[in-house]
Structure formats: C-alpha cells, structure tokens
PDB file of N, CA and C in Angstrom:
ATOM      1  N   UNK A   1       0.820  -1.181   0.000  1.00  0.00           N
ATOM      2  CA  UNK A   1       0.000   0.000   0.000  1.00  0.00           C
ATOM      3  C   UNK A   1       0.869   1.251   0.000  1.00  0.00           C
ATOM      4  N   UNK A   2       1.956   0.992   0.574  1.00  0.00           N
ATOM      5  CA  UNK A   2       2.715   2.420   0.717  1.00  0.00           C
ATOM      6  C   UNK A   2       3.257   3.002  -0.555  1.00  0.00           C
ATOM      7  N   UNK A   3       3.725   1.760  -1.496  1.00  0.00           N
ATOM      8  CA  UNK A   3       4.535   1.894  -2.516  1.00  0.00           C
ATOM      9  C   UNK A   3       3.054   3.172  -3.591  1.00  0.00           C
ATOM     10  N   UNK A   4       2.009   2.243  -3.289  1.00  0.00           N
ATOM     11  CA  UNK A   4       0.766   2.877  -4.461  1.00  0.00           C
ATOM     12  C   UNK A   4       0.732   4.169  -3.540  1.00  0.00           C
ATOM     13  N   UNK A   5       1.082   4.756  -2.145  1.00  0.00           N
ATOM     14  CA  UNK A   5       0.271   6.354  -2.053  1.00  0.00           C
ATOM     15  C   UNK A   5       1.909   6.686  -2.297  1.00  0.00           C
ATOM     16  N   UNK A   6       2.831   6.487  -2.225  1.00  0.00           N
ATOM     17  CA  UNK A   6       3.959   6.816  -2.482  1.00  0.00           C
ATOM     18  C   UNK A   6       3.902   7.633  -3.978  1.00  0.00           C
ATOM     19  N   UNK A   7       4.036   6.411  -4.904  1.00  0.00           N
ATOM     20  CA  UNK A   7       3.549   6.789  -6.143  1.00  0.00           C
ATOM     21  C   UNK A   7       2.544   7.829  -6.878  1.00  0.00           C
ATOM     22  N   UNK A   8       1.298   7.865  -6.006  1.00  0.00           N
ATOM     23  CA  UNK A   8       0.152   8.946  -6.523  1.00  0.00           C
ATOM     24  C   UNK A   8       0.391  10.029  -5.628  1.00  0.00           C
ATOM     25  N   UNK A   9       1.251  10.135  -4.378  1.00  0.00           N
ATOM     26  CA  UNK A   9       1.361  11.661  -3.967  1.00  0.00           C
ATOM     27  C   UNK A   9       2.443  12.235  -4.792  1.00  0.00           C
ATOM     28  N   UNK A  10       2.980  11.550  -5.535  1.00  0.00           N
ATOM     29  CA  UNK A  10       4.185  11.878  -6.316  1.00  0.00           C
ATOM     30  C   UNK A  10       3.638  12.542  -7.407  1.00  0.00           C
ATOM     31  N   UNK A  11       2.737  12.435  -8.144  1.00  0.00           N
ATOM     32  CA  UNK A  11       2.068  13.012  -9.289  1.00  0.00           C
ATOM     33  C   UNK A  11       0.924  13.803  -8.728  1.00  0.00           C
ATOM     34  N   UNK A  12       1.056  14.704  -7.728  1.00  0.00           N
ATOM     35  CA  UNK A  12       0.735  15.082  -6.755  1.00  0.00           C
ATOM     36  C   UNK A  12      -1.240  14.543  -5.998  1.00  0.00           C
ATOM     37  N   UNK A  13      -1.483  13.189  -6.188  1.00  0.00           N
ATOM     38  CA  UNK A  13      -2.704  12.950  -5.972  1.00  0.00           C
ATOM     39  C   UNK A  13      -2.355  12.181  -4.468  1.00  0.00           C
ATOM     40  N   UNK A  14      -3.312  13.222  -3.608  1.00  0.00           N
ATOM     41  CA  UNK A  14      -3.726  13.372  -1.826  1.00  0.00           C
ATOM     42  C   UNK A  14      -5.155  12.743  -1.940  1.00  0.00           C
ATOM     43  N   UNK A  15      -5.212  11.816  -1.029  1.00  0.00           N
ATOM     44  CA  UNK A  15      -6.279  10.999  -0.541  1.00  0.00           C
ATOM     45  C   UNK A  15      -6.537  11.436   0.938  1.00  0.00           C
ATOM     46  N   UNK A  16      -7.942  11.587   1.574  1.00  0.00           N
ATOM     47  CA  UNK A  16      -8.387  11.721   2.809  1.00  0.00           C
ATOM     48  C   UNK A  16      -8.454  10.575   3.522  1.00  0.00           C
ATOM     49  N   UNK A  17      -9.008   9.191   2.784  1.00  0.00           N
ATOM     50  CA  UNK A  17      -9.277   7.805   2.939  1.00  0.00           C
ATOM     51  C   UNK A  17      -8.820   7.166   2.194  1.00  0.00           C
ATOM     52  N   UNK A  18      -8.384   5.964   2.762  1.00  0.00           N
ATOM     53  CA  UNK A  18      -8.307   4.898   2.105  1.00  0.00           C
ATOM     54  C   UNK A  18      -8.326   3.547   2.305  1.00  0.00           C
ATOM     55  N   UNK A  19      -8.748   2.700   2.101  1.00  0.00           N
ATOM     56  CA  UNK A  19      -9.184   1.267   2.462  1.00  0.00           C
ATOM     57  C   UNK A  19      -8.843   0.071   1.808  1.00  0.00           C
ATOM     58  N   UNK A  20      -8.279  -0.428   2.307  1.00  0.00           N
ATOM     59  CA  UNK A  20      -7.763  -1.929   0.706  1.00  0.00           C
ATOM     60  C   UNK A  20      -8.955  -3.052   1.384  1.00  0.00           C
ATOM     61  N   UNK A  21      -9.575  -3.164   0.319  1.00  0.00           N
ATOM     62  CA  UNK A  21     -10.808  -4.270   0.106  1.00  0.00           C
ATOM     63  C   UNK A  21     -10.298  -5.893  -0.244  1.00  0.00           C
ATOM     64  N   UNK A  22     -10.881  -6.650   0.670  1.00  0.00           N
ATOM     65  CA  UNK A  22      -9.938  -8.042   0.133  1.00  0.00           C
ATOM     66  C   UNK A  22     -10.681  -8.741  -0.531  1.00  0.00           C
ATOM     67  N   UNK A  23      -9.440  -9.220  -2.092  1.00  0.00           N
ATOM     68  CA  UNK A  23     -10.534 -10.307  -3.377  1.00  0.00           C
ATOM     69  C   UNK A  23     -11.454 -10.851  -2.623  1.00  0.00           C
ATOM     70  N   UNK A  24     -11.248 -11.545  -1.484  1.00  0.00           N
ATOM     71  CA  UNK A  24     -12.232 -12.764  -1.328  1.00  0.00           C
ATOM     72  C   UNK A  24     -13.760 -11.886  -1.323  1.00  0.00           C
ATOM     73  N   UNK A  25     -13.464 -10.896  -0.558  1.00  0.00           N
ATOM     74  CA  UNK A  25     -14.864 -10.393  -0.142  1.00  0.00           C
ATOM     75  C   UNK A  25     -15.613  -9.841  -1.282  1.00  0.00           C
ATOM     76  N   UNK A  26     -14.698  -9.908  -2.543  1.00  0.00           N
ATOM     77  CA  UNK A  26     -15.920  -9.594  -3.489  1.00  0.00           C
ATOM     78  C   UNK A  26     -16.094 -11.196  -4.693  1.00  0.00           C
ATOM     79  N   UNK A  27     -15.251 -12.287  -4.153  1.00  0.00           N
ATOM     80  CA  UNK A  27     -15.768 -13.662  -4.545  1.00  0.00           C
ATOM     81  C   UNK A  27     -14.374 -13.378  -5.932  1.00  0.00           C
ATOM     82  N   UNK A  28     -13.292 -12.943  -5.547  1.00  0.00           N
ATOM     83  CA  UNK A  28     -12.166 -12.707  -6.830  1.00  0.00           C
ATOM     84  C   UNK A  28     -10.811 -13.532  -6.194  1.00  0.00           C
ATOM     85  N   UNK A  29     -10.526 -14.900  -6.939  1.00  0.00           N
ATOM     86  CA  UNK A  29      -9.570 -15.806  -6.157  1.00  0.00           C
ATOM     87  C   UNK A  29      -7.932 -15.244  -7.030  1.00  0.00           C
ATOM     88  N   UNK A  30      -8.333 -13.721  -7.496  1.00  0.00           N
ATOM     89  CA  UNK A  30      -6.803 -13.533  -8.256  1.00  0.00           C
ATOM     90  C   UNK A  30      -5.934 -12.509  -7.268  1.00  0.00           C
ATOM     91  N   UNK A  31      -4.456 -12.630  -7.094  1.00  0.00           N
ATOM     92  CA  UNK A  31      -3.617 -12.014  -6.654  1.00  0.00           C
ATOM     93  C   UNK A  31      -3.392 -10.869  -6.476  1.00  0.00           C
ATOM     94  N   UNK A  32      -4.325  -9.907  -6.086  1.00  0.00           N
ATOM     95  CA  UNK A  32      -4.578  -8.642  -6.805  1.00  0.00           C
ATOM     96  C   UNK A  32      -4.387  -7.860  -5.035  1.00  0.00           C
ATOM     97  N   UNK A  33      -4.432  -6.135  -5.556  1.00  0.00           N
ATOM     98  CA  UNK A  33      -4.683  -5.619  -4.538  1.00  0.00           C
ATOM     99  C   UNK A  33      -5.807  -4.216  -4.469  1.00  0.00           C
ATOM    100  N   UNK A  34      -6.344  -4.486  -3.892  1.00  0.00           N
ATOM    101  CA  UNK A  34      -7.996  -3.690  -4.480  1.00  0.00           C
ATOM    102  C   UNK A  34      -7.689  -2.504  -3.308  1.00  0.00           C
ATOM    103  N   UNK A  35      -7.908  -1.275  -3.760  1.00  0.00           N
ATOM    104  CA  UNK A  35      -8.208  -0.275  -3.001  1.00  0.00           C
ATOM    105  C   UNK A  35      -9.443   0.607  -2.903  1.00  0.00           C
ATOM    106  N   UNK A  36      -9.683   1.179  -2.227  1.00  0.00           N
ATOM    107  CA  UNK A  36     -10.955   2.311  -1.835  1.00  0.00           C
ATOM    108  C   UNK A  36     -10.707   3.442  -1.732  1.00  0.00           C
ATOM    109  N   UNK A  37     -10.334   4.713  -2.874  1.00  0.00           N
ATOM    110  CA  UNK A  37      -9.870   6.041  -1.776  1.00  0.00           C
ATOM    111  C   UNK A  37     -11.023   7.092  -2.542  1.00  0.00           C
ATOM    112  N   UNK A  38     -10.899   8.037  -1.405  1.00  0.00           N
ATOM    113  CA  UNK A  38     -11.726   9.335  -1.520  1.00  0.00           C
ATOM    114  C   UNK A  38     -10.784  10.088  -0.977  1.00  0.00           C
ATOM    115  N   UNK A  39     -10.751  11.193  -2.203  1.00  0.00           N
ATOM    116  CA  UNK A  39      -9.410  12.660  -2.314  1.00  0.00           C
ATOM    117  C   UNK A  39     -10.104  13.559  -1.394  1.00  0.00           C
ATOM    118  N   UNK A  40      -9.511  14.569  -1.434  1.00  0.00           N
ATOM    119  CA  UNK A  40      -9.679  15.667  -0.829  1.00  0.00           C
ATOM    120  C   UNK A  40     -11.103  16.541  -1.128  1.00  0.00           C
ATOM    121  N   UNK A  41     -11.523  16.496  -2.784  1.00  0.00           N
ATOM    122  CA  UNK A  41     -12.292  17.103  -3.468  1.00  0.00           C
ATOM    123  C   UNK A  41     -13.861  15.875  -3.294  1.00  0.00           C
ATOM    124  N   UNK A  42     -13.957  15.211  -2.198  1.00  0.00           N
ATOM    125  CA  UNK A  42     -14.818  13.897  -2.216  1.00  0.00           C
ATOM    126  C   UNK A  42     -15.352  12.708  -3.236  1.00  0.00           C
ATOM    127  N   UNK A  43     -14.588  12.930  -4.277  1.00  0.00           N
ATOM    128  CA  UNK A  43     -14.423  11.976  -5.613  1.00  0.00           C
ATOM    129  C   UNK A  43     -14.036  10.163  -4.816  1.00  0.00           C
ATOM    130  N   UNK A  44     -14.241   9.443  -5.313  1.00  0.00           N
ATOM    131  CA  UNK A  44     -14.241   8.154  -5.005  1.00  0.00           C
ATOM    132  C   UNK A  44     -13.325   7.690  -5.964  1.00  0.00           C
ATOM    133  N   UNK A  45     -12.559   6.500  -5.471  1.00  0.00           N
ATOM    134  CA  UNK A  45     -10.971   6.412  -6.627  1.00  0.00           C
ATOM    135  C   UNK A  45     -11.234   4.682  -6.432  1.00  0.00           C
ATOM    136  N   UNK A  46     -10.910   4.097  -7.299  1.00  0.00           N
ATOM    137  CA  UNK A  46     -10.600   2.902  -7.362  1.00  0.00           C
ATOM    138  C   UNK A  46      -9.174   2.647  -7.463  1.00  0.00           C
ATOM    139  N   UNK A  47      -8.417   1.845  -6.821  1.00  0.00           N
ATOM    140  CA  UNK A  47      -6.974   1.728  -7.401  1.00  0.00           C
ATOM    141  C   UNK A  47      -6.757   0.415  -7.286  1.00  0.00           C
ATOM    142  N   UNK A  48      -6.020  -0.541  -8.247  1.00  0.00           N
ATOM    143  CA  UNK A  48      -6.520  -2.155  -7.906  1.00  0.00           C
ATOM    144  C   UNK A  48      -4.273  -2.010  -8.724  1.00  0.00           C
ATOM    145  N   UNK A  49      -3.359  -2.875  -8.017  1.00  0.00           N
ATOM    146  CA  UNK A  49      -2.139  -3.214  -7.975  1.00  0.00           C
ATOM    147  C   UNK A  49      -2.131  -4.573  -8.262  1.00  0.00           C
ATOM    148  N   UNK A  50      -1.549  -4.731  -9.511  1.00  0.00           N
ATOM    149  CA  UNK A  50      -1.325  -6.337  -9.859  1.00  0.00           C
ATOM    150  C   UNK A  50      -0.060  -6.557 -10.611  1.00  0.00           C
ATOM    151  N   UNK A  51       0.528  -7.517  -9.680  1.00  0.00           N
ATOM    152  CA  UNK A  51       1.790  -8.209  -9.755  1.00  0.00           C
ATOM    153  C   UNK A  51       2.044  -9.747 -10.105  1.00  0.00           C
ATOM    154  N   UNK A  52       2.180  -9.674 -11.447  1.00  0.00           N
ATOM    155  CA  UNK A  52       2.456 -10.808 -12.339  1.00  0.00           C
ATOM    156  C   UNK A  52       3.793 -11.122 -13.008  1.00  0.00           C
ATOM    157  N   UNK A  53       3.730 -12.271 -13.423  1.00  0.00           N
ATOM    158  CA  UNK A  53       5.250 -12.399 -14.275  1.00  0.00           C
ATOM    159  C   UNK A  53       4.844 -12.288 -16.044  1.00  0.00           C
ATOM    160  N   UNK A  54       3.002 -12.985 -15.695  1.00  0.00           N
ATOM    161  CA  UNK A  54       2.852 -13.155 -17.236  1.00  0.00           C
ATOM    162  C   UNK A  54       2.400 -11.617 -18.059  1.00  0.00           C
ATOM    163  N   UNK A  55       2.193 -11.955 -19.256  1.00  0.00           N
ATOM    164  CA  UNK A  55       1.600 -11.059 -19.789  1.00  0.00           C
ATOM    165  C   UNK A  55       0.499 -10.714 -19.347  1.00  0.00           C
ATOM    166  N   UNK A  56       0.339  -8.726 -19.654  1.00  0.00           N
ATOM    167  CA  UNK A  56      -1.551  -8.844 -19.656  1.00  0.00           C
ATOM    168  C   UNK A  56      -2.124  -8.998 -20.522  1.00  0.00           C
ATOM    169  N   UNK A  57      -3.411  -9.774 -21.400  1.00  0.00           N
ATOM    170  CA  UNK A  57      -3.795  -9.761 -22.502  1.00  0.00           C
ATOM    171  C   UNK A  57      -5.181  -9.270 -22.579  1.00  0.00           C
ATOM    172  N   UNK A  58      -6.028  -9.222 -23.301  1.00  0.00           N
ATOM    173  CA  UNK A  58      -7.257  -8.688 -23.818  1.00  0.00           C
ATOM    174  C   UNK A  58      -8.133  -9.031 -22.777  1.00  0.00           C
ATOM    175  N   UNK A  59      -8.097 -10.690 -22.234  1.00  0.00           N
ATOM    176  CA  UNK A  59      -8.779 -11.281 -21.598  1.00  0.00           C
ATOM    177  C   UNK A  59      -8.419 -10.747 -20.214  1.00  0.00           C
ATOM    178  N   UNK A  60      -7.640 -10.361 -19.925  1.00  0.00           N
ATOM    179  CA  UNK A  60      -7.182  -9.343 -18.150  1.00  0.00           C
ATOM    180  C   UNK A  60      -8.100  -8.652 -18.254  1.00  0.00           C
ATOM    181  N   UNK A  61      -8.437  -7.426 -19.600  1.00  0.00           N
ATOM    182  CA  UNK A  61      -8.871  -6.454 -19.502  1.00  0.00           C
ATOM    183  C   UNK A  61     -10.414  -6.826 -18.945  1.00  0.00           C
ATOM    184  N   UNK A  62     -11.308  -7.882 -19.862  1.00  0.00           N
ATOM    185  CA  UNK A  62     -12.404  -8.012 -19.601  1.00  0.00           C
ATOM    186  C   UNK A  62     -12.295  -8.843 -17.758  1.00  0.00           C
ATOM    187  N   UNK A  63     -11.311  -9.183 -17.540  1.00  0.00           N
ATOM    188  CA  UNK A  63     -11.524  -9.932 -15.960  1.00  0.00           C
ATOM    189  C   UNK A  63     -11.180  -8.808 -14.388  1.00  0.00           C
ATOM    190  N   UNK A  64     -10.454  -7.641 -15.237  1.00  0.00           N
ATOM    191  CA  UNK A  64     -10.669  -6.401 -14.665  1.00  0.00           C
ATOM    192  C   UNK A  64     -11.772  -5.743 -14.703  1.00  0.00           C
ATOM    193  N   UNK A  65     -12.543  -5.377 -15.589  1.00  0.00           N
ATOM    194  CA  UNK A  65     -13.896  -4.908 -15.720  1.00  0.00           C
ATOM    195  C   UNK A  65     -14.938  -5.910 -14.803  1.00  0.00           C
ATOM    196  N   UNK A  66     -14.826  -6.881 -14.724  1.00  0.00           N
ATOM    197  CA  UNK A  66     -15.883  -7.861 -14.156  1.00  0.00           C
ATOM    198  C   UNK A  66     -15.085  -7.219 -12.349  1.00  0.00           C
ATOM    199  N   UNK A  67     -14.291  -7.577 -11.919  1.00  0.00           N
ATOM    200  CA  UNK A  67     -14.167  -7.159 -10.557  1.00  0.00           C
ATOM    201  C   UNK A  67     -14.300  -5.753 -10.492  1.00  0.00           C
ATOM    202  N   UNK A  68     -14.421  -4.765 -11.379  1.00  0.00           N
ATOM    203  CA  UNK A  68     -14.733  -3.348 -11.255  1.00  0.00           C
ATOM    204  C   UNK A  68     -16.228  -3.235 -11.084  1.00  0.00           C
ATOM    205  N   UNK A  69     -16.826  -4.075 -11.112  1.00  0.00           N
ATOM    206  CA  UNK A  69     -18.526  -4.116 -11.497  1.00  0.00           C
ATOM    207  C   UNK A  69     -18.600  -4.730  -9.987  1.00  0.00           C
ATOM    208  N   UNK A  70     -18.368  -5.847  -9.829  1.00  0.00           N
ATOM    209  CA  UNK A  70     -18.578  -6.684  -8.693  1.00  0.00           C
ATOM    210  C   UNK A  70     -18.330  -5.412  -7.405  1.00  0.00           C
ATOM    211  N   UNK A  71     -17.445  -4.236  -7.747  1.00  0.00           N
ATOM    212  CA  UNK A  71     -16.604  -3.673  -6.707  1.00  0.00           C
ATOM    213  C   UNK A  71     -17.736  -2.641  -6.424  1.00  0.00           C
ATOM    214  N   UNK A  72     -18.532  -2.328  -7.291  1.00  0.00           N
ATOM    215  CA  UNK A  72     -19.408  -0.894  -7.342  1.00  0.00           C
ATOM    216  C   UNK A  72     -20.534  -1.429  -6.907  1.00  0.00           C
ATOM    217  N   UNK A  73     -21.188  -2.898  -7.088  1.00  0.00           N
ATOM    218  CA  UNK A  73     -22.388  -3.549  -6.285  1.00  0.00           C
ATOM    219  C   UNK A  73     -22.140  -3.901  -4.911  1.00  0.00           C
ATOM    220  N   UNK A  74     -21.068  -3.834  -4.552  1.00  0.00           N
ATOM    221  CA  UNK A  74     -19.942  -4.319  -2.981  1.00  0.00           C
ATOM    222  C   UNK A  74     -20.168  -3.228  -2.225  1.00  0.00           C
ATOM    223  N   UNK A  75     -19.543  -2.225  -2.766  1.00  0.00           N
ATOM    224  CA  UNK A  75     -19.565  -0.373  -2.364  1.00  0.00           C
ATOM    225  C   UNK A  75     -21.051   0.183  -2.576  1.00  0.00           C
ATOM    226  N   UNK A  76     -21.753  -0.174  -3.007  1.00  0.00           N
ATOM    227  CA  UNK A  76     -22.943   0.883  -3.022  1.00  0.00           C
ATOM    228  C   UNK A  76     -22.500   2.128  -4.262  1.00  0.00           C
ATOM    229  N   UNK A  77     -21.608   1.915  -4.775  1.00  0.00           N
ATOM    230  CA  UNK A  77     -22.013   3.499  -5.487  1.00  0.00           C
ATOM    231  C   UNK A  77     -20.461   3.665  -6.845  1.00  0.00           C
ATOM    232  N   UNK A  78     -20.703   4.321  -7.808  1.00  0.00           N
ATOM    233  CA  UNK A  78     -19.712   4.099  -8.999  1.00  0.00           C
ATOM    234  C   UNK A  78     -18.294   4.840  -8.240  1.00  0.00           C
ATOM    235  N   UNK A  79     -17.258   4.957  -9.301  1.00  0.00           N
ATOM    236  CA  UNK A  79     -16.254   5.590  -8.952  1.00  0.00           C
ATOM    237  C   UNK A  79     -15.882   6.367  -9.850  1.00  0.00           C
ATOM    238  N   UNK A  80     -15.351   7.447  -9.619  1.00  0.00           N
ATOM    239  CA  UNK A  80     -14.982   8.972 -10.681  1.00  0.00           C
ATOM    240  C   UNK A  80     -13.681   8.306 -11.607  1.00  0.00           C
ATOM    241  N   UNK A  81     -12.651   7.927 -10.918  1.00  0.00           N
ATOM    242  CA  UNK A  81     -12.008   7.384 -11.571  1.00  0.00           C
ATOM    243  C   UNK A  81     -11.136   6.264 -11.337  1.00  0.00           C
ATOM    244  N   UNK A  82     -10.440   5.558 -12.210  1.00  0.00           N
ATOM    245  CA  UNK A  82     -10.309   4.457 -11.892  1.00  0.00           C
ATOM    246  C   UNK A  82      -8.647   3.718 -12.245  1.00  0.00           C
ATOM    247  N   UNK A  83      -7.832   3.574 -11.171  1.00  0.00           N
ATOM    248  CA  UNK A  83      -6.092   3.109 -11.461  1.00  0.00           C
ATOM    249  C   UNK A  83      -6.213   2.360 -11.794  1.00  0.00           C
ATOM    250  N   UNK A  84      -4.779   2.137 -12.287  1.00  0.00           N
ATOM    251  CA  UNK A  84      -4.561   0.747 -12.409  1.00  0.00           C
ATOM    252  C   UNK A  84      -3.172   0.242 -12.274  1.00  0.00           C
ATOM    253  N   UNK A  85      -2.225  -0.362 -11.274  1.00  0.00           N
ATOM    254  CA  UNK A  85      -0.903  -0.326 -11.323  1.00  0.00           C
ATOM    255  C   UNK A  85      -0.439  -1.792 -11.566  1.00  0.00           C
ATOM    256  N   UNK A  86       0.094  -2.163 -12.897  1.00  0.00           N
ATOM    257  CA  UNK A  86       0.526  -2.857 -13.340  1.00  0.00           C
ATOM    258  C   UNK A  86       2.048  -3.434 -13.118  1.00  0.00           C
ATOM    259  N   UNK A  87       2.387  -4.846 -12.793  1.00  0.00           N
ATOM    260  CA  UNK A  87       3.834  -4.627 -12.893  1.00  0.00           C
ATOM    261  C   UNK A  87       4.423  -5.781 -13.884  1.00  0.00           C
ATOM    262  N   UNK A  88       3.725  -5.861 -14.372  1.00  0.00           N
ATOM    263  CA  UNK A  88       4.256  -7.114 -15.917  1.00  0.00           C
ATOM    264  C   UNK A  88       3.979  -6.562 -17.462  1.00  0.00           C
ATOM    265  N   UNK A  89       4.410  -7.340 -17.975  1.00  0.00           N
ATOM    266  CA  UNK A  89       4.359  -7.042 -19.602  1.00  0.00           C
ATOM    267  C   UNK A  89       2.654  -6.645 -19.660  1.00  0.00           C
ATOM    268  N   UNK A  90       2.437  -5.013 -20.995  1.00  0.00           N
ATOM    269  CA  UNK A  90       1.497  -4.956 -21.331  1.00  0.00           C
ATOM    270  C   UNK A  90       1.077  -5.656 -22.988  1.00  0.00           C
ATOM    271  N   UNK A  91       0.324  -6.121 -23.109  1.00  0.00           N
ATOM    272  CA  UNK A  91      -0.455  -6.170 -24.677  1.00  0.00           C
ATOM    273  C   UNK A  91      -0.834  -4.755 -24.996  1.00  0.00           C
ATOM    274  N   UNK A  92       0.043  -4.041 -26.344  1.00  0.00           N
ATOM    275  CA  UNK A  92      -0.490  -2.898 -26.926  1.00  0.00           C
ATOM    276  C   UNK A  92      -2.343  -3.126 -27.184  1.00  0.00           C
ATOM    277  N   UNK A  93      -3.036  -3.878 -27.543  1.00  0.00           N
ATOM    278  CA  UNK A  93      -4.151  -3.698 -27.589  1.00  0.00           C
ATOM    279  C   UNK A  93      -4.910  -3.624 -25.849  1.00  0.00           C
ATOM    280  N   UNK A  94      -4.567  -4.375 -25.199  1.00  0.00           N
ATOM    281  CA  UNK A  94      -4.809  -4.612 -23.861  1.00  0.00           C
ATOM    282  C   UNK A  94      -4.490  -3.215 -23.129  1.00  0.00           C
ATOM    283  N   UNK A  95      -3.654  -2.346 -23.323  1.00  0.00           N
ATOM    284  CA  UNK A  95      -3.532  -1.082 -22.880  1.00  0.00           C
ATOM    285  C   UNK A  95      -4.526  -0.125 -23.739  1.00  0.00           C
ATOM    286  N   UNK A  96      -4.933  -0.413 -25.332  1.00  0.00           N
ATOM    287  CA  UNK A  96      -5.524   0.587 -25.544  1.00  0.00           C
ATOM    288  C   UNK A  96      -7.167   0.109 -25.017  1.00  0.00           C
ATOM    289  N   UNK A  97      -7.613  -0.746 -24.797  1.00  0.00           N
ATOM    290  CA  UNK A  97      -8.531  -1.334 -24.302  1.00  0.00           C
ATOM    291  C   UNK A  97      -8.915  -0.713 -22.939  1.00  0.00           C
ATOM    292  N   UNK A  98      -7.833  -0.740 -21.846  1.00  0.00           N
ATOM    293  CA  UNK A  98      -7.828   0.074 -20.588  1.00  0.00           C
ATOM    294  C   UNK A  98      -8.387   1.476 -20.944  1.00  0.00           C
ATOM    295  N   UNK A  99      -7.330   2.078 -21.727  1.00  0.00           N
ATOM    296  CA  UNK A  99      -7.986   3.469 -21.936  1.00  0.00           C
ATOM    297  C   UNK A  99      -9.385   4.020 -22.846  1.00  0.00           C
ATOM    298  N   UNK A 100      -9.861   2.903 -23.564  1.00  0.00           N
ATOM    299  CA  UNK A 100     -10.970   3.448 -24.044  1.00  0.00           C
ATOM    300  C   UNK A 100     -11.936   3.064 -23.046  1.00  0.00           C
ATOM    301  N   UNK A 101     -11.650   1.833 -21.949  1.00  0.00           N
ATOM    302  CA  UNK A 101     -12.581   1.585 -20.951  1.00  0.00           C
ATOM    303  C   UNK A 101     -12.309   2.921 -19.773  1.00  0.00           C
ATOM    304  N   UNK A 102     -11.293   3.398 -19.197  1.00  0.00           N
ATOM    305  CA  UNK A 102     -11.374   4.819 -18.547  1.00  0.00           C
ATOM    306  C   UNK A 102     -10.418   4.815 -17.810  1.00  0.00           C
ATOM    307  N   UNK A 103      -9.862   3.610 -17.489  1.00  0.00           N
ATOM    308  CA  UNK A 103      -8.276   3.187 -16.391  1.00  0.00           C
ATOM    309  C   UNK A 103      -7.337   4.407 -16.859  1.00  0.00           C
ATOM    310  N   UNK A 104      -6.695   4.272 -15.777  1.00  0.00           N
ATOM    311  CA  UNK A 104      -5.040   5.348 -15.879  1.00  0.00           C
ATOM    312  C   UNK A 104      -4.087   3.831 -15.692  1.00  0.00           C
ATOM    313  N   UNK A 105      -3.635   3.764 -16.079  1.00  0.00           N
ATOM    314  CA  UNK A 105      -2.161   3.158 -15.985  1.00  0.00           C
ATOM    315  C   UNK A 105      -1.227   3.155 -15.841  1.00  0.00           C
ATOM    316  N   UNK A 106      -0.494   2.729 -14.740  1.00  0.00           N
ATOM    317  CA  UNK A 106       0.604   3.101 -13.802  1.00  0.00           C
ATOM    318  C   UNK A 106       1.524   1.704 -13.895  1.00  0.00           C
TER     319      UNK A 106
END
C-alpha cells in the first residue's frame, strides 16, 4: 500500500481515505490488490495493484472490468475514476482497451 500512495502523492494525488478491500470479499480468487480512496475534493478512486510475471492480454482487460462491477455492487455506489498499477508485460491492444474503458495506468 505504501509503494501505491507513495507513487500517486508523487504526481501530486492526496487521498483523505483509504481502504484496501480483500478479493475474497468480493468472490475474486486472483492475486490482486484492491483499493478504496476518496481525495480531498470527495471523488471516489478505485486503485486495484497487480503483480504478475505473465503477460496482460485482452482477456485481463475483460476480468478487470468484471471485478470493477462486482466492486461498485460491494460499495454501493460508482467511482470517478479508476487506477490501475501494473507490474508485468502490457499487450499494446490490452492497454488501448484500458484506456478506451477509462483506467489510468501506472
């Protein structure tokens, strides 16, 4: 967790809250690390940290979207915007996929 507010106070983004949500509790058996934050300006942030060796491919993208959905019926309510901190190989389509879906990528 430190490394991800490390990182976003660096590009100068300040959180009031923040909460790391665990896979199980939204029924997600992948390695992931799910966060909860609300900034300063009361915006709601998703930030989800995933650490792999393999590639990401097309099919990440749609298995990210499914725990982004699961995450907003969990929470009660959508999110303004939405991270994403990657630490393995991207698929050029799989990144442009992120961004036409609304992710930042880190």
């Amino acid at each position: 967790m430190q490394m991800v507010v490390d990182s976003l106070r660096a590009k100068g983004k300040i959180y009031k809250k923040m909460l790391e949500i665990a896979p199980k509790e939204l029924g997600v058996r992948n390695k992931i690390k799910i966060f909860k934050a609300t900034d300063v300006t009361g915006y709601f942030w998703v930030i989800i940290a995933v650490s792999q060796k393999s590639r990401i491919l097309m099919k990440d993208v749609h298995k990210f979207e499914e725990i982004y959905a699961k995450l907003t019926i969990f929470c009660g309510h959508n999110f303004k915007h939405k991270i994403i901190f990657i630490d393995a190989p991207l698929c050029s389509k799989a990144s442009e996929a992120f961004k036409k879906q609304g992710w930042k990528i880190h």
